[in-house]
PDB file of N, CA and C in Angstrom:
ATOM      1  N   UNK A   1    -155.643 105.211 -27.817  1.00  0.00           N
ATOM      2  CA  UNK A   1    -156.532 104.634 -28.810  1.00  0.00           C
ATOM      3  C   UNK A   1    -157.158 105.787 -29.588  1.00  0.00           C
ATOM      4  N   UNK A   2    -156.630 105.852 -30.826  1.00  0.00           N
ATOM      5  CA  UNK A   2    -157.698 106.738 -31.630  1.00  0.00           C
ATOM      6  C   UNK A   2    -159.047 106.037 -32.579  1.00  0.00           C
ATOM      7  N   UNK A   3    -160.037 107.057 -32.195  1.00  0.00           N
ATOM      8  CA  UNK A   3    -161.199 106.485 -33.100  1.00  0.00           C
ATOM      9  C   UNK A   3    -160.983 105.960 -34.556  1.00  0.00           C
ATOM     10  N   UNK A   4    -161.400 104.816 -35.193  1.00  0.00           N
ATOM     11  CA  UNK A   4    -161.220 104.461 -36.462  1.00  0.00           C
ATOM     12  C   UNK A   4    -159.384 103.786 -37.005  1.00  0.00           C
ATOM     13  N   UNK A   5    -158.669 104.303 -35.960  1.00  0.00           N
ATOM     14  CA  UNK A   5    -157.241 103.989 -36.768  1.00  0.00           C
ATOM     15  C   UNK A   5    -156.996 102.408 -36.671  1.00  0.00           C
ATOM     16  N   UNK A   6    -156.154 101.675 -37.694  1.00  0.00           N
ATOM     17  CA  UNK A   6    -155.940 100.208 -37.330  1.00  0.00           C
ATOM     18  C   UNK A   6    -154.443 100.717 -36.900  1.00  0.00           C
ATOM     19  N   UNK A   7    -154.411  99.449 -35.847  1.00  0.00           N
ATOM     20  CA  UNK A   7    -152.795  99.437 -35.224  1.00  0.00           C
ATOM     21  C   UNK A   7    -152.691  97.960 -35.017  1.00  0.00           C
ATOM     22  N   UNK A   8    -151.627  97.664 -35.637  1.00  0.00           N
ATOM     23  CA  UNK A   8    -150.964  96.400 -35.242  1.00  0.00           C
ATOM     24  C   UNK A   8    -149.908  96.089 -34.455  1.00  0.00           C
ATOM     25  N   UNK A   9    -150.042  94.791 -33.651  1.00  0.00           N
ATOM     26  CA  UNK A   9    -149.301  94.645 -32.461  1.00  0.00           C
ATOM     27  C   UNK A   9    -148.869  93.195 -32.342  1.00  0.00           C
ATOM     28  N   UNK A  10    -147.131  93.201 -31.791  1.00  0.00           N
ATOM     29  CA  UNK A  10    -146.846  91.932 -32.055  1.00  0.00           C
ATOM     30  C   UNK A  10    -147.361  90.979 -31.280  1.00  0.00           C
ATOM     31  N   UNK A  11    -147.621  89.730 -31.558  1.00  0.00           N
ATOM     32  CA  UNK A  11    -148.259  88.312 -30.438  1.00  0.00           C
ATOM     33  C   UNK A  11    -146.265  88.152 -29.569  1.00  0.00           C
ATOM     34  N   UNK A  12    -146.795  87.803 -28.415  1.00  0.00           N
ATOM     35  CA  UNK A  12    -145.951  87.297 -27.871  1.00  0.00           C
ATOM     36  C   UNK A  12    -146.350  86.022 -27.234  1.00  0.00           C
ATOM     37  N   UNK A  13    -145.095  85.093 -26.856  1.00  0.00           N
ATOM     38  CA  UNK A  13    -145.049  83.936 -26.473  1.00  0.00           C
ATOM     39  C   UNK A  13    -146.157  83.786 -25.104  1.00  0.00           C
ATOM     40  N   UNK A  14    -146.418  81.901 -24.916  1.00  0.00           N
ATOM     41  CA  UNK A  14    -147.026  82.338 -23.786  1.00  0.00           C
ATOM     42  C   UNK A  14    -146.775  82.509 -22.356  1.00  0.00           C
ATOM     43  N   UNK A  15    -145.446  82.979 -22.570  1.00  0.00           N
ATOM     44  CA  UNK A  15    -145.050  83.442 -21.410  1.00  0.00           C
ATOM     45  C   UNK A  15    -145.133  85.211 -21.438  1.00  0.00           C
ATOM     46  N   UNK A  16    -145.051  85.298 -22.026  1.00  0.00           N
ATOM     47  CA  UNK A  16    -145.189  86.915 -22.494  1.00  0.00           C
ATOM     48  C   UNK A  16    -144.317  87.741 -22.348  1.00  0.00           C
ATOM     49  N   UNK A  17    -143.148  86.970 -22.627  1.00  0.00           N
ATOM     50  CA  UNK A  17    -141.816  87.511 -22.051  1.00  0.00           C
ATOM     51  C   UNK A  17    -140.954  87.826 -23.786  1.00  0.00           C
ATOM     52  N   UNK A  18    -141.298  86.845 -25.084  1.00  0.00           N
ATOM     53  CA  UNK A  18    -140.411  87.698 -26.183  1.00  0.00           C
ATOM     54  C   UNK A  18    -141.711  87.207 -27.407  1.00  0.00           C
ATOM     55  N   UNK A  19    -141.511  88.508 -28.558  1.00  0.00           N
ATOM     56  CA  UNK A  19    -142.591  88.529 -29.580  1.00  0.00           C
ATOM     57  C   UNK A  19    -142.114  86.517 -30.181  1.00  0.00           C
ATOM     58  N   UNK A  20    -143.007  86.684 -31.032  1.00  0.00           N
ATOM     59  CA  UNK A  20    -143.332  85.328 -31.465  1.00  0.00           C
ATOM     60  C   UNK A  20    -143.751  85.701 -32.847  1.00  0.00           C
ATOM     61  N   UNK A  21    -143.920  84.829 -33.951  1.00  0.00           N
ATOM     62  CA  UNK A  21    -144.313  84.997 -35.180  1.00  0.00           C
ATOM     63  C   UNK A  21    -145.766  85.292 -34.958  1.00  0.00           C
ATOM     64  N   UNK A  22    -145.819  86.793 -35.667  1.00  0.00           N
ATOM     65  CA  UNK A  22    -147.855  86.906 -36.114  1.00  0.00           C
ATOM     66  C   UNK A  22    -147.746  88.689 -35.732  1.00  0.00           C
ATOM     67  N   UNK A  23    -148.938  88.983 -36.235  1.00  0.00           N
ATOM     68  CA  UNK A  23    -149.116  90.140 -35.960  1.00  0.00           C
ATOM     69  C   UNK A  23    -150.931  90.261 -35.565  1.00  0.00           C
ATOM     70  N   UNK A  24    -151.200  90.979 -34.657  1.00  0.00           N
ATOM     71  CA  UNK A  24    -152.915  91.171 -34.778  1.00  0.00           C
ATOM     72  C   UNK A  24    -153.134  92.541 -34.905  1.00  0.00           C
ATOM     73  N   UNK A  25    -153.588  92.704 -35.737  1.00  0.00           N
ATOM     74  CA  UNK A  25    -154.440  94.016 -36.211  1.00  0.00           C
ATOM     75  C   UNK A  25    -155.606  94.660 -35.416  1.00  0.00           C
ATOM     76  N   UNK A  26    -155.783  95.801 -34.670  1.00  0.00           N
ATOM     77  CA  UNK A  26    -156.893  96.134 -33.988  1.00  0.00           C
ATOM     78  C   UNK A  26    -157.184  97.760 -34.530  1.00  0.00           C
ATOM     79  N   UNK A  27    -159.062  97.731 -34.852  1.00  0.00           N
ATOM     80  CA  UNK A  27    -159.396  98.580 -34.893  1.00  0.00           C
ATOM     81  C   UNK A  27    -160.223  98.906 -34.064  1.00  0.00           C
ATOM     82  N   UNK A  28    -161.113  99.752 -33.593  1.00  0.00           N
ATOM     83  CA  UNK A  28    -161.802 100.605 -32.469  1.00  0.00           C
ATOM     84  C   UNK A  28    -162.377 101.669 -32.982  1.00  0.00           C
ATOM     85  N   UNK A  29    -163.664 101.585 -32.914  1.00  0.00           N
ATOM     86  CA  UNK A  29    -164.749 102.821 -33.167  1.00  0.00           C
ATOM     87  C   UNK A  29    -165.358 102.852 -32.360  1.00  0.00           C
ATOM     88  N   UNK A  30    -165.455 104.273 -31.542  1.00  0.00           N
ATOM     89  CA  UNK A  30    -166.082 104.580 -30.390  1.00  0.00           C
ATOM     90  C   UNK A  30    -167.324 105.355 -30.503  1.00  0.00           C
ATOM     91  N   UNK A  31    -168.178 104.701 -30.191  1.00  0.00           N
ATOM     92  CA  UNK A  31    -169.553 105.686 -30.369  1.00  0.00           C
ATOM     93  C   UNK A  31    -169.995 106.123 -28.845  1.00  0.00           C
ATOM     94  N   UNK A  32    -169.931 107.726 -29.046  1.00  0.00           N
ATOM     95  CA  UNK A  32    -170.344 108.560 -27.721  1.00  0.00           C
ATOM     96  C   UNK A  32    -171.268 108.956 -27.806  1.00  0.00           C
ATOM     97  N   UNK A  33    -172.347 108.624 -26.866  1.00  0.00           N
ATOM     98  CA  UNK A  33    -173.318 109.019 -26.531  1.00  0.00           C
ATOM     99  C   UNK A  33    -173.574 110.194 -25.674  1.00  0.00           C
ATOM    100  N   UNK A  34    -173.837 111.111 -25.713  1.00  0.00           N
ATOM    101  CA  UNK A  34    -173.659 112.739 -24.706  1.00  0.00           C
ATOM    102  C   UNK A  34    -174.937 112.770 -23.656  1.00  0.00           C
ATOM    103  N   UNK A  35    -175.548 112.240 -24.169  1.00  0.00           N
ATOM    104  CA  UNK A  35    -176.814 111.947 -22.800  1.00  0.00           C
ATOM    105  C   UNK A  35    -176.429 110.997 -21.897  1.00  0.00           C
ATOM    106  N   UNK A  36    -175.916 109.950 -21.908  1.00  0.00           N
ATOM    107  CA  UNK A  36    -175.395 108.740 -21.595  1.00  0.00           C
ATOM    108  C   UNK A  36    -173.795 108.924 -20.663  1.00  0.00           C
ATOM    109  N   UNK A  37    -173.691 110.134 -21.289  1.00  0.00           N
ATOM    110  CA  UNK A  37    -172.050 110.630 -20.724  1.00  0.00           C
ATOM    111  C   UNK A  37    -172.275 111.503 -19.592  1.00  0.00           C
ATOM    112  N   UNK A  38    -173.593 112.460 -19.696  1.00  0.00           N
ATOM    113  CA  UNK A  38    -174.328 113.459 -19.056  1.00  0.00           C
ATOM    114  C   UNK A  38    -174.744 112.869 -17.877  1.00  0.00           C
ATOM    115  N   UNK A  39    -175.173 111.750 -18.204  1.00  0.00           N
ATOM    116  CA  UNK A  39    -176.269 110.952 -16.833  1.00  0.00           C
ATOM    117  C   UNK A  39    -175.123 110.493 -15.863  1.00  0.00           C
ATOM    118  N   UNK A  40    -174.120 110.046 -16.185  1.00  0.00           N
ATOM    119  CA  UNK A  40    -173.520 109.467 -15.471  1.00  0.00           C
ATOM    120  C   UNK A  40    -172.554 109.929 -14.867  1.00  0.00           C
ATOM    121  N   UNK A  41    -172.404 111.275 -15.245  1.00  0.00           N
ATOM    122  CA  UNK A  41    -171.596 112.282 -14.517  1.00  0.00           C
ATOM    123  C   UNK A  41    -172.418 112.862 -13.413  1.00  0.00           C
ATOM    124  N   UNK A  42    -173.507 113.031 -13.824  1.00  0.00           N
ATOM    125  CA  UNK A  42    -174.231 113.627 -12.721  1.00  0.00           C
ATOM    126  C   UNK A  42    -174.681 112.653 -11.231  1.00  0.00           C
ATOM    127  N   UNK A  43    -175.127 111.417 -11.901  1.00  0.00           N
ATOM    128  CA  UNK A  43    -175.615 110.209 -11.555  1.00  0.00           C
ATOM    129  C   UNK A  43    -174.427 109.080 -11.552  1.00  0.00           C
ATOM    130  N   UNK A  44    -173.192 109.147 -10.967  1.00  0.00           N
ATOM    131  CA  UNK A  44    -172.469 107.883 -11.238  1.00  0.00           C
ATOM    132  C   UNK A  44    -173.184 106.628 -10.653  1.00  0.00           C
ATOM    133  N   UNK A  45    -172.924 105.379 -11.441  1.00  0.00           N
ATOM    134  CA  UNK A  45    -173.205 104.145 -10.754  1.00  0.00           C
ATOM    135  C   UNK A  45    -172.632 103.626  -9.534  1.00  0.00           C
ATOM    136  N   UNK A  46    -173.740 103.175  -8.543  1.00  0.00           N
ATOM    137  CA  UNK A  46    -172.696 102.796  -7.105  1.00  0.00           C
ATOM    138  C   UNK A  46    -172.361 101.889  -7.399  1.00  0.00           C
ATOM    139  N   UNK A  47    -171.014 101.657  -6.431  1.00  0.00           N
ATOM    140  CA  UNK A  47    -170.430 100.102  -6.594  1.00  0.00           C
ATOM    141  C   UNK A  47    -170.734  99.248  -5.673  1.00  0.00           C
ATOM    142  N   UNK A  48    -171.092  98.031  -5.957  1.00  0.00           N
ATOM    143  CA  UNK A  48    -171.885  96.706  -5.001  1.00  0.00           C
ATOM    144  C   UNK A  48    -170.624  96.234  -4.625  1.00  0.00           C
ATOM    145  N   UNK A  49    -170.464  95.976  -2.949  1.00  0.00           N
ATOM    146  CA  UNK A  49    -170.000  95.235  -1.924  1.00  0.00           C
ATOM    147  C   UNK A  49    -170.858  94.031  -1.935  1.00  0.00           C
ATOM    148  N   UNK A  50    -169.957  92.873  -2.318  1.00  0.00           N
ATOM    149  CA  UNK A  50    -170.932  91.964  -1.363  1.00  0.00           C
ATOM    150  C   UNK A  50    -169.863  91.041  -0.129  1.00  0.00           C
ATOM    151  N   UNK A  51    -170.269  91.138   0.729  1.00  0.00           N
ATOM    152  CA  UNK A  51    -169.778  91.093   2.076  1.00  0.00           C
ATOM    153  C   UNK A  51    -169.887  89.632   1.961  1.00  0.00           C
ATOM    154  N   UNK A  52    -169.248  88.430   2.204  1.00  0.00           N
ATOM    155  CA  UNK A  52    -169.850  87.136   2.800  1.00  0.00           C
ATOM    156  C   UNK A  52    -169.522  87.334   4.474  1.00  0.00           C
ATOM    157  N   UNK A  53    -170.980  86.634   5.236  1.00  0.00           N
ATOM    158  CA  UNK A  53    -170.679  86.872   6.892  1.00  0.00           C
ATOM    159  C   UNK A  53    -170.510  84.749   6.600  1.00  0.00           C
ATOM    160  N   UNK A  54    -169.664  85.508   8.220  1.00  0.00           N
ATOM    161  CA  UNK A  54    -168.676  84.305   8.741  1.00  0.00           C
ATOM    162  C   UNK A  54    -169.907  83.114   9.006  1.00  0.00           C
ATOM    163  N   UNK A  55    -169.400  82.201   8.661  1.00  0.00           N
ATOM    164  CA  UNK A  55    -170.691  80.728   8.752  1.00  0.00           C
ATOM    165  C   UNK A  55    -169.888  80.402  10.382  1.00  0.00           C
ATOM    166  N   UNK A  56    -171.251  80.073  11.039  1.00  0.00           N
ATOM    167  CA  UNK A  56    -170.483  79.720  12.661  1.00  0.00           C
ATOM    168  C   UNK A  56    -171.426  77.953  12.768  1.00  0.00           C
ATOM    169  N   UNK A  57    -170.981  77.233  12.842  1.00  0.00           N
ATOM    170  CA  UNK A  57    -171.756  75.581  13.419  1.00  0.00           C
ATOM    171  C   UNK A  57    -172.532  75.548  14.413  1.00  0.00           C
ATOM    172  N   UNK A  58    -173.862  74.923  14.126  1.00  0.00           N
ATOM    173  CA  UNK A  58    -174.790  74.535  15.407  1.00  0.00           C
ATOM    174  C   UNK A  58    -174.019  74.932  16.538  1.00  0.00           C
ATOM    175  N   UNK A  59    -173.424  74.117  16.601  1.00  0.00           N
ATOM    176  CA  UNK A  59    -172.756  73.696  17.768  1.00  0.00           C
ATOM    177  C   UNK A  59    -172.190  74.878  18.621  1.00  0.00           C
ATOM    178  N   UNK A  60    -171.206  75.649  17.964  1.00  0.00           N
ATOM    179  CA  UNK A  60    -170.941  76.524  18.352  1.00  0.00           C
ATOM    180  C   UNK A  60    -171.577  77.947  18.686  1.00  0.00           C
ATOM    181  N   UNK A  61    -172.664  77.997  18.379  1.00  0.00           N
ATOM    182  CA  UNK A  61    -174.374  78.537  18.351  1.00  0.00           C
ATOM    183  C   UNK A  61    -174.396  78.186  20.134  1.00  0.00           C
ATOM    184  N   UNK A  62    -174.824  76.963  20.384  1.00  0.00           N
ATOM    185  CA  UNK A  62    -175.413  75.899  21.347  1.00  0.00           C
ATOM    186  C   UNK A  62    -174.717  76.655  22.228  1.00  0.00           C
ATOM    187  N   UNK A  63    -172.605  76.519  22.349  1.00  0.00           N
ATOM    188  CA  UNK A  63    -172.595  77.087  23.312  1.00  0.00           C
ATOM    189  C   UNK A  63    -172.355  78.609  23.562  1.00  0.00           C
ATOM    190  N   UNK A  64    -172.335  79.355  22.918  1.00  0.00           N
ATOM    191  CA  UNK A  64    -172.232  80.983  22.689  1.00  0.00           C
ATOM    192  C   UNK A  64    -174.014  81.317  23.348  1.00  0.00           C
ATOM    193  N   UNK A  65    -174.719  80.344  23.349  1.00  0.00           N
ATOM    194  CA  UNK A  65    -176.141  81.010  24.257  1.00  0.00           C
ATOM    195  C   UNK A  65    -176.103  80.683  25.361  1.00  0.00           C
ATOM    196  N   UNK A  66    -175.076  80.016  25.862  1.00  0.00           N
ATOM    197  CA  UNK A  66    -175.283  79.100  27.334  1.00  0.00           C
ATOM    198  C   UNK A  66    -174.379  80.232  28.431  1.00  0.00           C
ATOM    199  N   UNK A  67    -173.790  81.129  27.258  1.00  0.00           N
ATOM    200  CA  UNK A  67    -172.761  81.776  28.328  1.00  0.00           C
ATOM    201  C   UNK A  67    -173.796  83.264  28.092  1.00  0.00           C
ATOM    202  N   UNK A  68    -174.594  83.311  26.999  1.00  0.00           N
ATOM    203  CA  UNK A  68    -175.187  84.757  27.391  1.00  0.00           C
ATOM    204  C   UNK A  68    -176.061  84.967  28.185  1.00  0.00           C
TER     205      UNK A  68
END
């Protein structure tokens, strides 16, 4: 991707297997921020796990205390 250039690209079917009539045009302007680029090199963002824990039934509660 270069800053500012338009590039056009063929549509394909929706299988995405052969072009199809059309063309879409894409442009892209990238604005860099150097403080913003700075911070986050130094400082990367952590990445969030979220874990789901196993759901267990009353019931099975009831007897898992009877044997401890």
């Amino acid at each position: 991707v270069h800053n500012g250039v338009q590039r056009a690209y063929l549509l394909k079917n929706k299988e995405l297997t052969s072009p199809t009539k059309g063309l879409i045009y894409l442009e892209i302007e990238v604005i860099y921020n150097t403080i913003k680029a700075a911070l986050k090199t130094v400082v990367p963002a952590e990445q969030k796990y979220i874990e789901e824990e196993p759901k267990v039934s009353k019931q099975v509660c009831k007897i898992m205390s009877l044997y401890l």
